[in-house]
Protein backbone atom coordinates (compact mmCIF):
# COMPACT_ATOMS: atom_id res chain seq x y z
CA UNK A 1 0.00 0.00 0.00
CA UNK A 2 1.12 3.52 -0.98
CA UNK A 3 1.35 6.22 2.13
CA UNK A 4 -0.85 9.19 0.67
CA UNK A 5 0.44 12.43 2.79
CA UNK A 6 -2.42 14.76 4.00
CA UNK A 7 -1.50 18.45 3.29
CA UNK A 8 -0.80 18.79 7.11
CA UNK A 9 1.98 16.54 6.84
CA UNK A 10 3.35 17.31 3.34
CA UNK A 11 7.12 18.88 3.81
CA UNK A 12 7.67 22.35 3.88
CA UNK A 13 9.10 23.76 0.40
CA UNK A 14 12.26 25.40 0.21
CA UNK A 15 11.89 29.61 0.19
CA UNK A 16 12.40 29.82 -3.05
CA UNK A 17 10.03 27.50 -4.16
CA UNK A 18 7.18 28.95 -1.69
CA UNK A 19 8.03 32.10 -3.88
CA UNK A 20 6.36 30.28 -6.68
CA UNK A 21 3.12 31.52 -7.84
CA UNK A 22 1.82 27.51 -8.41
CA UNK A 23 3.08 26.78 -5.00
CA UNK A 24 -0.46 26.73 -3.74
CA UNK A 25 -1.08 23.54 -5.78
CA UNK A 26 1.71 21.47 -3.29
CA UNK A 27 0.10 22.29 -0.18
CA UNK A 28 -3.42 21.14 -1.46
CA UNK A 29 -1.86 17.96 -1.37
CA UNK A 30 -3.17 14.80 -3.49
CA UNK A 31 -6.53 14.14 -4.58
CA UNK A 32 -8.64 11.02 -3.47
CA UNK A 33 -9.72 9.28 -6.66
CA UNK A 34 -13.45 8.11 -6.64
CA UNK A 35 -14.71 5.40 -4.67
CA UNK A 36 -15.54 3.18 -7.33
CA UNK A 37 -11.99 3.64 -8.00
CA UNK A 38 -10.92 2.69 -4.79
CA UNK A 39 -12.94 0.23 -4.32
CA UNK A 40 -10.58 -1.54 -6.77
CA UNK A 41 -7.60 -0.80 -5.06
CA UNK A 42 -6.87 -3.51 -2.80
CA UNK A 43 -5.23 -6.73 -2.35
CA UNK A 44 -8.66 -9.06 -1.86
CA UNK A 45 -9.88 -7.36 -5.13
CA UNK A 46 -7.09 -8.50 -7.23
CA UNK A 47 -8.54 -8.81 -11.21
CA UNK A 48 -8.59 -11.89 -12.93
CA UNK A 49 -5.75 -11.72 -15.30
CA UNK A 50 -8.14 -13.27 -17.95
CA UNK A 51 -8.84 -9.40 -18.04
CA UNK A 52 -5.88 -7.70 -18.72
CA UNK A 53 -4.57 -6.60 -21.54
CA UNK A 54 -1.76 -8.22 -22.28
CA UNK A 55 1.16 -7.03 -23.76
CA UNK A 56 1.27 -9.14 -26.91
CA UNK A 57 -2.61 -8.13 -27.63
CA UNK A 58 -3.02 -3.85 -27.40
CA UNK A 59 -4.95 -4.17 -30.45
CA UNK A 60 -7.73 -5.32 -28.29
CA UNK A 61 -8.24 -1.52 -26.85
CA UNK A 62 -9.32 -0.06 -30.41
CA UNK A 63 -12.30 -1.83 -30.31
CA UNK A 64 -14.11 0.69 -29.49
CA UNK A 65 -15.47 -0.55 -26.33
CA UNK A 66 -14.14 -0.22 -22.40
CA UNK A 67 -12.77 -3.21 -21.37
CA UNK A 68 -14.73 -5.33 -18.89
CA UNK A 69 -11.96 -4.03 -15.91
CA UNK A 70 -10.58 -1.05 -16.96
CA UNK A 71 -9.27 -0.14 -13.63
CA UNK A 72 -7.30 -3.13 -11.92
CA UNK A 73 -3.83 -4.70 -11.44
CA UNK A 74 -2.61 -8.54 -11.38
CA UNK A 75 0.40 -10.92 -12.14
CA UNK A 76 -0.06 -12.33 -15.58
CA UNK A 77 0.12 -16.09 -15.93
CA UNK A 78 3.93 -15.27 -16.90
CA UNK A 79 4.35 -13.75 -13.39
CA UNK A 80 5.07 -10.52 -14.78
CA UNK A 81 2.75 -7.51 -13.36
CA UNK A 82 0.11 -5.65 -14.83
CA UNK A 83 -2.14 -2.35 -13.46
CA UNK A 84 -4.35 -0.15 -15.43
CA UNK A 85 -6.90 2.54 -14.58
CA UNK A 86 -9.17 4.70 -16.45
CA UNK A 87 -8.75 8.20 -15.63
CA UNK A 88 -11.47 10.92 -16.53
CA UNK A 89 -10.50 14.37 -16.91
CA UNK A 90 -13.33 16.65 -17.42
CA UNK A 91 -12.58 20.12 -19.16
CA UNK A 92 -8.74 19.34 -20.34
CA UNK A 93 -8.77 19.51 -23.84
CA UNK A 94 -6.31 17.85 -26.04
CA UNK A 95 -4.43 20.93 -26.30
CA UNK A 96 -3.95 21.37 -22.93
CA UNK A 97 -2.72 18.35 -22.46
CA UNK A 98 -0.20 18.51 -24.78
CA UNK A 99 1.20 21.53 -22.83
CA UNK A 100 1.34 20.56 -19.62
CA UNK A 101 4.16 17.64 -20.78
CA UNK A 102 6.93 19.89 -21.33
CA UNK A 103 5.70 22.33 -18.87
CA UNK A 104 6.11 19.95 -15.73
CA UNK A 105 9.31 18.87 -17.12
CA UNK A 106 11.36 21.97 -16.22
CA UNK A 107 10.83 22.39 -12.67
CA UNK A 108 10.67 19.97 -9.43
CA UNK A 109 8.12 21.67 -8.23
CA UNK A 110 5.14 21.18 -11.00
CA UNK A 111 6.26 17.85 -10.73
CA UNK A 112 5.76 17.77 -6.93
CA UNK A 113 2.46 19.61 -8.03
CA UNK A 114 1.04 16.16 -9.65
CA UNK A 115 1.20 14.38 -6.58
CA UNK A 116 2.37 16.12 -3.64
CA UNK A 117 4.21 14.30 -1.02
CA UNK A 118 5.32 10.93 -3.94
CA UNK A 119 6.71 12.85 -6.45
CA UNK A 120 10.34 14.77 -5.70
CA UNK A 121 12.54 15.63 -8.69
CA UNK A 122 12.10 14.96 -12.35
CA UNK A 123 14.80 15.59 -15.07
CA UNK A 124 15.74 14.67 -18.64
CA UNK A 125 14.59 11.22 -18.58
CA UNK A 126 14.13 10.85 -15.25
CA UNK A 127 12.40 10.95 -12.21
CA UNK A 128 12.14 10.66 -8.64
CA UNK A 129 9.16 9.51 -6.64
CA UNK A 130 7.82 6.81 -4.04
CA UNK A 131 5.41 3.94 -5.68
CA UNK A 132 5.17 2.58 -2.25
CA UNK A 133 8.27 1.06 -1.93
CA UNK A 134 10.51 3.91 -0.31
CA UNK A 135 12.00 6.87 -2.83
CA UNK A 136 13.16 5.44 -6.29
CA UNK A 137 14.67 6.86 -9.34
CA UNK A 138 13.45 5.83 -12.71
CA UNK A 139 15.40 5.84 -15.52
CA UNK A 140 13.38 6.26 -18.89
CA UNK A 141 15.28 4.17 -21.70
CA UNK A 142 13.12 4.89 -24.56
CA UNK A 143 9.27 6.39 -25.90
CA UNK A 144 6.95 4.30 -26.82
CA UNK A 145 4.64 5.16 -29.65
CA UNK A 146 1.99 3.15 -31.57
CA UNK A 147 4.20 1.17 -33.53
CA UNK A 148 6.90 0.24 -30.86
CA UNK A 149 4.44 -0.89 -28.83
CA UNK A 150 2.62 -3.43 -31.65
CA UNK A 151 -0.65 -1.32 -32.38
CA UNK A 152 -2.38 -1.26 -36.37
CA UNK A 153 -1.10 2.49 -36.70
CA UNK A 154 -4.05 2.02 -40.07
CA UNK A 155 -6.54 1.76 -37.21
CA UNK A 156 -5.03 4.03 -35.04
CA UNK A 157 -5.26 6.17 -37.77
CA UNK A 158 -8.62 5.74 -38.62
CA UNK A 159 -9.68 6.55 -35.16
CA UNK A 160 -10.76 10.39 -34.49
CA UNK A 161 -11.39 10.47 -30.88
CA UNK A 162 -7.57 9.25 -29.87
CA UNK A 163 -6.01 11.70 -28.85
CA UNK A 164 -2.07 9.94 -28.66
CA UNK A 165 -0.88 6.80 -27.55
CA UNK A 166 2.52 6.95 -25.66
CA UNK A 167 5.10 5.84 -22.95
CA UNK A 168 8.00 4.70 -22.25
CA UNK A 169 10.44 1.58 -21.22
CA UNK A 170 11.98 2.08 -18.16
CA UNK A 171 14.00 1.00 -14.66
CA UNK A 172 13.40 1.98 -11.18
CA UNK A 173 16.17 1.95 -8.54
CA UNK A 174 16.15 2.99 -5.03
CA UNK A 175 17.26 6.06 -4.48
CA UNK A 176 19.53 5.55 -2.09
CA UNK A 177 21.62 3.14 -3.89
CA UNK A 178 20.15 0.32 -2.16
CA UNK A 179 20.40 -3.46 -3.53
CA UNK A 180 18.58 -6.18 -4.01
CA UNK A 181 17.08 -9.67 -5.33
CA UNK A 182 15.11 -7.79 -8.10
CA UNK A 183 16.99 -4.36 -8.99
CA UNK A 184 16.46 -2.75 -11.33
CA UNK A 185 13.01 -3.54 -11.74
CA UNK A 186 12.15 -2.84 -15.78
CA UNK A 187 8.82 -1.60 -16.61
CA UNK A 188 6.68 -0.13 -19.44
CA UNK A 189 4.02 2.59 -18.82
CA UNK A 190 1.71 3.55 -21.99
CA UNK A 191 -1.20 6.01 -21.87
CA UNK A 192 -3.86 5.46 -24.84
CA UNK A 193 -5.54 9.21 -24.85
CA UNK A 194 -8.69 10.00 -26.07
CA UNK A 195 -11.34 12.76 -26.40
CA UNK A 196 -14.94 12.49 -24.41
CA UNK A 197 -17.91 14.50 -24.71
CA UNK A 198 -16.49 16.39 -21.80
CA UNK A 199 -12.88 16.27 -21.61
CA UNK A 200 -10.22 13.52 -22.31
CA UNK A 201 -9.86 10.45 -20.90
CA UNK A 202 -6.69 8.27 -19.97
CA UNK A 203 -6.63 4.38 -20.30
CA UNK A 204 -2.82 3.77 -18.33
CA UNK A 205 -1.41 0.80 -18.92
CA UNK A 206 1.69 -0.83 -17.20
CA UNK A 207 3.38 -3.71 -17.38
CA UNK A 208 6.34 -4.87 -14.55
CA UNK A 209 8.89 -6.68 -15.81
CA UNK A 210 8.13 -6.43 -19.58
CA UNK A 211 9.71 -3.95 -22.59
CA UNK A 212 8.76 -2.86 -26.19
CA UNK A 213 10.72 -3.50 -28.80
CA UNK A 214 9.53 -2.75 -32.41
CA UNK A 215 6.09 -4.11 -32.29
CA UNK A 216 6.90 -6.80 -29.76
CA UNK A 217 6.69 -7.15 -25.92
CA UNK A 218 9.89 -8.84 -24.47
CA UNK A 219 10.37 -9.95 -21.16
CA UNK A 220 12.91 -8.84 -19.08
CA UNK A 221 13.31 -10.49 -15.98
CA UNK A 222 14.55 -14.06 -15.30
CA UNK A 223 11.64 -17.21 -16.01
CA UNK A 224 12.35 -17.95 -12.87
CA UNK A 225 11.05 -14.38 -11.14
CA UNK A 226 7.69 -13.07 -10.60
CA UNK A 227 6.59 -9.64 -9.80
CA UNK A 228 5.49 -9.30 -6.42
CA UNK A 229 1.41 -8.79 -6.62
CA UNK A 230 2.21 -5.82 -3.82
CA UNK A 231 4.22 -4.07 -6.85
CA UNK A 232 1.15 -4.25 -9.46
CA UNK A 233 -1.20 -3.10 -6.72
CA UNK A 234 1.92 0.28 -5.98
CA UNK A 235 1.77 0.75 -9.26
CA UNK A 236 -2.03 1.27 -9.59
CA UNK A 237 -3.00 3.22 -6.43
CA UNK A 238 0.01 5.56 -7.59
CA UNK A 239 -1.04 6.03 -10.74
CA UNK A 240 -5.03 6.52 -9.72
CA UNK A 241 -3.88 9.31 -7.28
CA UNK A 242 -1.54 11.20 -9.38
CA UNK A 243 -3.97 10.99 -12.06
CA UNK A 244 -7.16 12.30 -9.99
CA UNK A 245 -4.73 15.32 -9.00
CA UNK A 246 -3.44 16.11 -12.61
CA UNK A 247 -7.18 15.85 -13.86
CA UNK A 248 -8.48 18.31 -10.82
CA UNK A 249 -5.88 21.08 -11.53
CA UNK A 250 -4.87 20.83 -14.64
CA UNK A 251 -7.76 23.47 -16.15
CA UNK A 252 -6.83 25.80 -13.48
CA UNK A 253 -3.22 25.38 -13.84
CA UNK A 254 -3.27 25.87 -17.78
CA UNK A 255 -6.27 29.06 -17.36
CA UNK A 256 -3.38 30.99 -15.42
CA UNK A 257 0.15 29.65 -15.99
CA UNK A 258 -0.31 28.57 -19.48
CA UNK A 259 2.23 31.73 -20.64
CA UNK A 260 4.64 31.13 -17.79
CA UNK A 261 8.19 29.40 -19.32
């Protein structure tokens, strides 16, 4: 289980950061995702891994339909971990996603912004944040777009509401240099965007132990290993409160720091 600060207990920013005009967004600390979201999040509610998508079959997720458990995490039969959630985000347009990549990017604090309290530093291909297992750095070793990642760009193509689909391949470490059994773990994070009658939406996908390579998933930890089911359930409550924050500031954010560099 992740440890969600309240704002109370969030660390105090450094004096030049409090000087920051988005400062305000830290100290509101994380948002709670729904509770049918939640709901989801626990170890006796585990999803059937006959319900993932699995990383040899993304093709499944243009058929225009949810799947049955968009929102869940499990070890495939492979033992290698999977988590997903659907994330709605009410108001963002496309374009404003599209600016508030790059504009996160070049300061600590926006990134801090997105989930206050779990995310610390983020650089050029990097970043630092705790998924529940104490403060790691991951390393990003590559994008992912449609065709790295095995999709029918045709259909992609053909497609109006997606927005983009993209990622990246990556390794977490601790970040204080720590070893052990399983280190670096590799993972592969993908976010299939696409427009609502209200918004955007994000389908997140990851996958623990698994890269993309050209069209192909390959596996990159031992036969012998399996992800920890603790790791796959991190990974989703993580990723369901980061993404609840993100879609409940990002209008406000973009409405009055959309010209700030």
């Amino acid at each position: 289980m992740i440890r969600v600060l309240k704002p109370s207990e969030l660390p105090r920013l450094s004096p030049e950061d409090e000087k920051k005009p988005y400062a305000e967004f830290y100290y509101r600390g994380a948002v709670e995702p729904s509770a049918e979201i939640m709901e989801q999040l626990s170890l006796e509610n585990a999803m059937d891994p006959k319900y993932a998508v699995y990383p040899d079959n993304v093709n499944v997720m243009l058929d225009g339909r949810y799947m049955e458990r968009e929102t869940g995490f499990c070890i495939l039969p492979d033992g290698t971990g999977y988590a997903s959630i659907l994330t709605k985000m009410d108001g963002v347009t496309p374009e404003v996603n599209d600016w508030w990549g790059p504009w996160h990017e070049q300061d600590d604090l926006r990134y801090k912004c997105w989930f206050p309290g779990a995310h610390q530093k983020v650089g050029d291909c990097w970043a630092q944040e705790d998924v529940g297992k104490g403060l790691e750095n991951v390393f990003f070793v590559g994008s992912l777009n449609p065709h790295v990642v095995g999709f029918d760009e045709k259909r992609v193509a053909a497609d109006p509401t997606i927005v983009r689909i993209r990622g990246r391949n990556g390794y977490s470490l601790p970040a204080d240099n720590a070893t052990s059994e399983m280190r670096p773990v590799p993972q592969s994070v993908m976010h299939f965007i696409r427009t609502t009658d209200t918004g955007i939406e994000y389908r997140s996908r990851f996958w623990v132990g698994i890269h993309f390579r050209n069209g192909r998933a390959i596996r990159m930890i031992p036969k012998d290993q399996q992800i920890p089911l603790e790791w796959a359930l991190n990974m989703v409550q993580h990723c369901a409160y980061e993404m609840a924050t993100l879609a409940s500031i990002l209008p406000e954010l973009h409405s009055r720091f959309k010209d700030l560099r």
